[in-house]
Protein backbone atom coordinates (compact mmCIF):
# COMPACT_ATOMS: atom_id res chain seq x y z
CA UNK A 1 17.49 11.04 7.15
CA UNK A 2 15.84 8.90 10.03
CA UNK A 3 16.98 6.06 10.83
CA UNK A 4 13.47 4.04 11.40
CA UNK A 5 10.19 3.81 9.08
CA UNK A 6 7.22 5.04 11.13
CA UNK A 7 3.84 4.23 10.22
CA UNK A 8 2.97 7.60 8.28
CA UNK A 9 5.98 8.08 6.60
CA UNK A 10 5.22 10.41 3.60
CA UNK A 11 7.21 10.59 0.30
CA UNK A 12 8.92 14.47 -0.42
CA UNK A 13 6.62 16.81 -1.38
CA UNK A 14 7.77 17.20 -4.56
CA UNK A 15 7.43 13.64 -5.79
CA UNK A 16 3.38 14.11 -5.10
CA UNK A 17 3.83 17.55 -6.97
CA UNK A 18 1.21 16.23 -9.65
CA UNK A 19 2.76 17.88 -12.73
CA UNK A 20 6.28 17.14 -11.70
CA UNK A 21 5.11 13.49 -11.32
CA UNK A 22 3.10 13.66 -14.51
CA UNK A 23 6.40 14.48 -16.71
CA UNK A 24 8.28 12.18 -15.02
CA UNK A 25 5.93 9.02 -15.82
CA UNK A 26 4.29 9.85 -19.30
CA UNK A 27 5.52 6.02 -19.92
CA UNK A 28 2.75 3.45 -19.97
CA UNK A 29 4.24 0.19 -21.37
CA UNK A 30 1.84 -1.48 -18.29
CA UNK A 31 -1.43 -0.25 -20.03
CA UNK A 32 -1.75 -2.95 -22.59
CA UNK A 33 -1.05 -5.73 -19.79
CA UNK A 34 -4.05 -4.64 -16.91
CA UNK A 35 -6.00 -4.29 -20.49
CA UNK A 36 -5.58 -7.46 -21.01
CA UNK A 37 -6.45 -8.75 -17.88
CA UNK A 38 -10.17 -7.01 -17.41
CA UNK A 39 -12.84 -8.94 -17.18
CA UNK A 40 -14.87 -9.64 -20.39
CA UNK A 41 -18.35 -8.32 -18.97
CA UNK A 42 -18.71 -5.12 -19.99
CA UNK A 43 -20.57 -4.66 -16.95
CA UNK A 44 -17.44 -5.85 -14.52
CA UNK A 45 -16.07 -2.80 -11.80
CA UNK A 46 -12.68 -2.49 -11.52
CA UNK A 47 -11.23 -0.71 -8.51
CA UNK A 48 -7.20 1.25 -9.13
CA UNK A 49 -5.36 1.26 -5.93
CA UNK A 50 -2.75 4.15 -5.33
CA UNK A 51 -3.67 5.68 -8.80
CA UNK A 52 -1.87 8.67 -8.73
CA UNK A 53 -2.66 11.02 -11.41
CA UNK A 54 -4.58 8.68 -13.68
CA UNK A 55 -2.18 7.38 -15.62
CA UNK A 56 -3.82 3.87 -16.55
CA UNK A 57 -7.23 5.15 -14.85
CA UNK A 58 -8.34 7.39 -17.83
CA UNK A 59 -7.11 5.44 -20.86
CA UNK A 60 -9.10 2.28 -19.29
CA UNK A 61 -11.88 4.27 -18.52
CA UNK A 62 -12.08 5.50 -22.68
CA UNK A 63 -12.34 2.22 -23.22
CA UNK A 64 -15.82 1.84 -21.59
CA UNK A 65 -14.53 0.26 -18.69
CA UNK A 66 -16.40 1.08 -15.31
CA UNK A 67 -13.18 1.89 -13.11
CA UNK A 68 -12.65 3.69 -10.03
CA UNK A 69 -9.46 5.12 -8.44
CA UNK A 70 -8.18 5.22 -5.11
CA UNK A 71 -5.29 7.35 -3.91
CA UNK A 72 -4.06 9.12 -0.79
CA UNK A 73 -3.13 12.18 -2.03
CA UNK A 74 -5.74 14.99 -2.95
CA UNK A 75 -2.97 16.61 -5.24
CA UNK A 76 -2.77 13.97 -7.67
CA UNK A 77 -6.38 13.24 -7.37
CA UNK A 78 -6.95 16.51 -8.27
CA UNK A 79 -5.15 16.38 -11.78
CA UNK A 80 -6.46 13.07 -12.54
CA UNK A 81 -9.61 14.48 -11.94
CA UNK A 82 -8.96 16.97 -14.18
CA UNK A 83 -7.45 15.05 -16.93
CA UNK A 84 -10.61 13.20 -16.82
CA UNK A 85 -13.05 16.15 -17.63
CA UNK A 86 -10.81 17.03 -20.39
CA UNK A 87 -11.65 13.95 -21.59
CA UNK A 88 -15.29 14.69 -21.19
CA UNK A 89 -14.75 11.10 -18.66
CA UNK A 90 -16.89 10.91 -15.35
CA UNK A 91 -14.51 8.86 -13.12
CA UNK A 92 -15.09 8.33 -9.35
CA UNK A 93 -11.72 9.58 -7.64
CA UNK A 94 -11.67 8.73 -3.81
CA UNK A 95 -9.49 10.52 -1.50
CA UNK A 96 -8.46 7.08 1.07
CA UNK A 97 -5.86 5.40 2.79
CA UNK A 98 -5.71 1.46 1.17
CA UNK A 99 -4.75 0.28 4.54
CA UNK A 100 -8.37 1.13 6.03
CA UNK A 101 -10.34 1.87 2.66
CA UNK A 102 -14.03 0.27 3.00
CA UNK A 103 -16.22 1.17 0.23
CA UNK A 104 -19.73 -0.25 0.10
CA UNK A 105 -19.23 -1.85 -3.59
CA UNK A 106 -17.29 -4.72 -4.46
CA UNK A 107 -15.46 -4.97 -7.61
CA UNK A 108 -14.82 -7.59 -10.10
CA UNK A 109 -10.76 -6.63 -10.84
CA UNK A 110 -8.91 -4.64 -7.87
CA UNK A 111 -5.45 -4.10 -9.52
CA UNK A 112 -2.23 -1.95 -7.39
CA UNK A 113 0.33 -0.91 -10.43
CA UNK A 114 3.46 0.87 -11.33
CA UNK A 115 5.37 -0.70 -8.01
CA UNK A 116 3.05 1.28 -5.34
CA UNK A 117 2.96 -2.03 -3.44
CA UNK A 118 6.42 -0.69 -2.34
CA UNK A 119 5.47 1.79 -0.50
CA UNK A 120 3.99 -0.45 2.06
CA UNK A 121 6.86 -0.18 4.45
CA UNK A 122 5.57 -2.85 7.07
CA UNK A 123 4.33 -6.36 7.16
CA UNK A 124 1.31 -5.20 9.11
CA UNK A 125 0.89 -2.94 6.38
CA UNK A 126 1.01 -5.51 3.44
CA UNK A 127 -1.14 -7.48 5.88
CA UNK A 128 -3.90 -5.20 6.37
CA UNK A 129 -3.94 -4.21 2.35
CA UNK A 130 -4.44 -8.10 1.35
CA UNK A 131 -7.51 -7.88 3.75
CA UNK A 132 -8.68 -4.85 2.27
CA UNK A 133 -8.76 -6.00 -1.02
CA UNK A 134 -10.29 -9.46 -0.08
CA UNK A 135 -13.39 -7.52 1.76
CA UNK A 136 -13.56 -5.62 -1.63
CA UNK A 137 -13.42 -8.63 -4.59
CA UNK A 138 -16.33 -10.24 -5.82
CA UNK A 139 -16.44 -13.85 -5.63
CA UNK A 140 -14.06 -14.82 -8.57
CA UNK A 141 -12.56 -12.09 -8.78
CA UNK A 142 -8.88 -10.87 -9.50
CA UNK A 143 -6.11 -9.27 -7.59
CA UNK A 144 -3.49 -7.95 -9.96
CA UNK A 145 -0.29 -6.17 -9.28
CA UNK A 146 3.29 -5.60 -10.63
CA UNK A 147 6.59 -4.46 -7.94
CA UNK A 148 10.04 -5.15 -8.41
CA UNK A 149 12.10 -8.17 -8.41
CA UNK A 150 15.23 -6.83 -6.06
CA UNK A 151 18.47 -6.47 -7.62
CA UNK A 152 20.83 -5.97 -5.05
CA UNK A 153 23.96 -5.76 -7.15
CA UNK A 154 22.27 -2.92 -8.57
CA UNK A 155 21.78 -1.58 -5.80
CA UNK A 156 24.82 -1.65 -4.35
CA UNK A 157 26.43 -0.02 -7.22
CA UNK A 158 24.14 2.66 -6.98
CA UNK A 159 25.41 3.42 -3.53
CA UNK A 160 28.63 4.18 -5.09
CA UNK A 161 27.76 7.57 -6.62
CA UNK A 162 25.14 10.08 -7.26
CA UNK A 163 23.25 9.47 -10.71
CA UNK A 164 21.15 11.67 -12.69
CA UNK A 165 17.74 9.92 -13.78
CA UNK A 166 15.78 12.05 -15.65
CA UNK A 167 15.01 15.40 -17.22
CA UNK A 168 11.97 17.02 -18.53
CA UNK A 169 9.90 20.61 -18.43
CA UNK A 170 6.54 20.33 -16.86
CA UNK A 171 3.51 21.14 -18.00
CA UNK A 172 2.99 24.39 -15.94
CA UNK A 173 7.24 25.25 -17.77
CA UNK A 174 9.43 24.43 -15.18
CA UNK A 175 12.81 22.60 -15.78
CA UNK A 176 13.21 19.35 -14.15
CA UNK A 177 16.28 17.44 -13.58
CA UNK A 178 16.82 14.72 -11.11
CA UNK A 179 19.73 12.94 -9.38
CA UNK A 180 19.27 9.76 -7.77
CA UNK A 181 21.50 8.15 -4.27
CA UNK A 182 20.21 4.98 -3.08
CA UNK A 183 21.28 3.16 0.17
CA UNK A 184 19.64 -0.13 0.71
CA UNK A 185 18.79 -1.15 4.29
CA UNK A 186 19.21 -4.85 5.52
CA UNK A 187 17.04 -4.71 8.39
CA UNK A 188 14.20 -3.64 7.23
CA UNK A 189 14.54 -4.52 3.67
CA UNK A 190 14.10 -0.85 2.64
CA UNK A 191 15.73 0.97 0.01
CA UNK A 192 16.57 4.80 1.12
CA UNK A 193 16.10 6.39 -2.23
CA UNK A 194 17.01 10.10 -2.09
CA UNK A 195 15.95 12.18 -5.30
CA UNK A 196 18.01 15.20 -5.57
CA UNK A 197 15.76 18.42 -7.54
CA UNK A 198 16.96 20.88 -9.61
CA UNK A 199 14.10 23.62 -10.68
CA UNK A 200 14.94 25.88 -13.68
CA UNK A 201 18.56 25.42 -13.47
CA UNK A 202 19.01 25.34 -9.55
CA UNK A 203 19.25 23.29 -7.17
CA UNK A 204 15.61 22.96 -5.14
CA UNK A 205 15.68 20.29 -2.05
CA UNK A 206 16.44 16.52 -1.89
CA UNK A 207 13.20 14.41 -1.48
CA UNK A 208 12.62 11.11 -0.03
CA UNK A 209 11.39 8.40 -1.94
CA UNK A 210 12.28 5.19 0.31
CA UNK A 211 10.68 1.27 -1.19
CA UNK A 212 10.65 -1.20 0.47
CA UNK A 213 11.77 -4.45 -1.57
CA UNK A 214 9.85 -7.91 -1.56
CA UNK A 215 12.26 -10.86 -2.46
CA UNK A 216 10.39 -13.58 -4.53
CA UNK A 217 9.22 -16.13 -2.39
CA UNK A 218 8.86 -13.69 0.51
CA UNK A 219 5.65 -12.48 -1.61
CA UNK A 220 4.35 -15.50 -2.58
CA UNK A 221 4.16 -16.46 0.72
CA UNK A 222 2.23 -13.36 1.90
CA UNK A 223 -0.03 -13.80 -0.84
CA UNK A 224 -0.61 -17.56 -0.30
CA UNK A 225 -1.08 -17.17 3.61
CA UNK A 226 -3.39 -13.92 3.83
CA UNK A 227 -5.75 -16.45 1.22
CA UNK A 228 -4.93 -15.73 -2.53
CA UNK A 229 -4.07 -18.48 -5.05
CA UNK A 230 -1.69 -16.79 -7.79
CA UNK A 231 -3.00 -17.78 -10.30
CA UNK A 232 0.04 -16.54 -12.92
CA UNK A 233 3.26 -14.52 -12.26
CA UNK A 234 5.43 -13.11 -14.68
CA UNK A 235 8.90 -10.77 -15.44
CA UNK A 236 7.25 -8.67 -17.61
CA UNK A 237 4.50 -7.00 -19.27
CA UNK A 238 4.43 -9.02 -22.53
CA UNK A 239 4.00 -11.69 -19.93
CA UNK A 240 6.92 -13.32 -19.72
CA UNK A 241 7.98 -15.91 -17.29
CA UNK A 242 9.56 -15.13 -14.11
CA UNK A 243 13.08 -16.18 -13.72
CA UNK A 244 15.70 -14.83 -12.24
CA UNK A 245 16.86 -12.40 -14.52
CA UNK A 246 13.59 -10.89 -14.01
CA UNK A 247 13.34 -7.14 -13.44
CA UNK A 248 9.80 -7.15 -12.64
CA UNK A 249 7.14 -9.56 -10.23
CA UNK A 250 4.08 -9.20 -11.62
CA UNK A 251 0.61 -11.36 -10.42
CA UNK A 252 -2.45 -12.26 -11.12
CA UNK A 253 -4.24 -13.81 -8.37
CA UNK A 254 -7.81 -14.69 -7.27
């Protein structure tokens, strides 16, 4: 494994395979929360960053809701836009890198969830999406996202021993199971997550999926500077408050 993020790191192949993805995160206890947070006119555009498959895209989008997704890859764009004809949904699905997206609309919610903020491995990175979604909000408009609150006793016991996370069949009948090594990295505050396959019984390849973590008042501060008031931030979906026994961040800014 390298030593040193470069700009265009990609994630394993296999964690972008869209059905593989799709059985591993059938869970969406975040739906009811962005639902909450849309913006009463029925007429309001809401923008998904890093949407993936259309996990919270389509459901929001059956409830009337004008929304458009963004991701970078065209394989889960292409099962989220076919989820969405099953659904007899038209959705606009755009193909784009956040860091450099300019669409000609602006958009009355732009939301980034299920922790894809962490996959901005640089400050310059974090930087340039803040302006991004700035150019993109309508005046008024909200900026919500959720990420991680880092537990690095967690972490560290992680590092101790190779853990299986999950296990599933697929859609298109594969076998799934996945084992999990983590190593976090102090300099550049990135945690080397290494997903280990195994495909009908045995064993396939081992797949990056590295995150980098954003301590607490790290992120309020890059929200703050780069010109967004937070307007609340919680530990969890049912809205809790943040404290330090938090396991999530999760904002609502303007």
């Amino acid at each position: 494994m390298k030593n040193k993020i470069e700009h265009d790191y990609k994630v394993g192949d296999l964690i972008y395979d869209a059905n593989i993805y799709d059985g591993m995160n059938s869970n969406i206890n975040d739906l009811e929360f962005y639902k909450r947070w849309l913006p009463k006119n029925k007429n309001a555009r809401i923008l998904e960053l890093c949407c993936g498959t259309g996990r919270l895209t389509i459901p929001i989008a059956k409830e009337g809701v004008n929304i458009c997704g963004v991701d970078f890859t065209p394989s889960m764009l292409d099962q989220a836009k076919l989820k969405a004809s099953e659904e007899g949904l038209e959705i606009e699905f755009i193909q784009a890198d956040i860091r450099t997206l300019n669409l000609p609309e602006k958009y009355d919610l732009i939301c980034i969830p299920f922790n894809s903020i962490h996959h901005l491995y640089t400050n310059d990175d974090v930087f340039k999406v803040l302006h991004v979604i700035k150019k993109h909000l309508n005046d008024g408009g909200s900026f919500l996202f959720d990420c991680f609150n880092p537990n690095i006793q967690l972490i560290v016991e992680s590092e101790k021993e190779i853990k299986q996370i999950d296990e599933y069949t697929t859609n298109d009948g594969r076998e799934i199971v996945i084992k999990q090594m983590m190593r976090y990295e102090n300099k550049t505050q990135v945690n080397r997550i290494e997903w280990h396959y195994y495909i009908n019984g045995k064993f396939d390849s081992v797949q990056n999926l590295d995150m980098r973590l954003f301590f607490p008042q790290e992120l309020d501060a890059y929200l703050e500077s780069n010109g967004f008031h937070i307007i609340n931030k919680f530990g969890g979906f049912d809205e809790e408050p943040f404290n330090d026994n938090s396991e999530k961040q999760i904002f609502v800014c303007q």
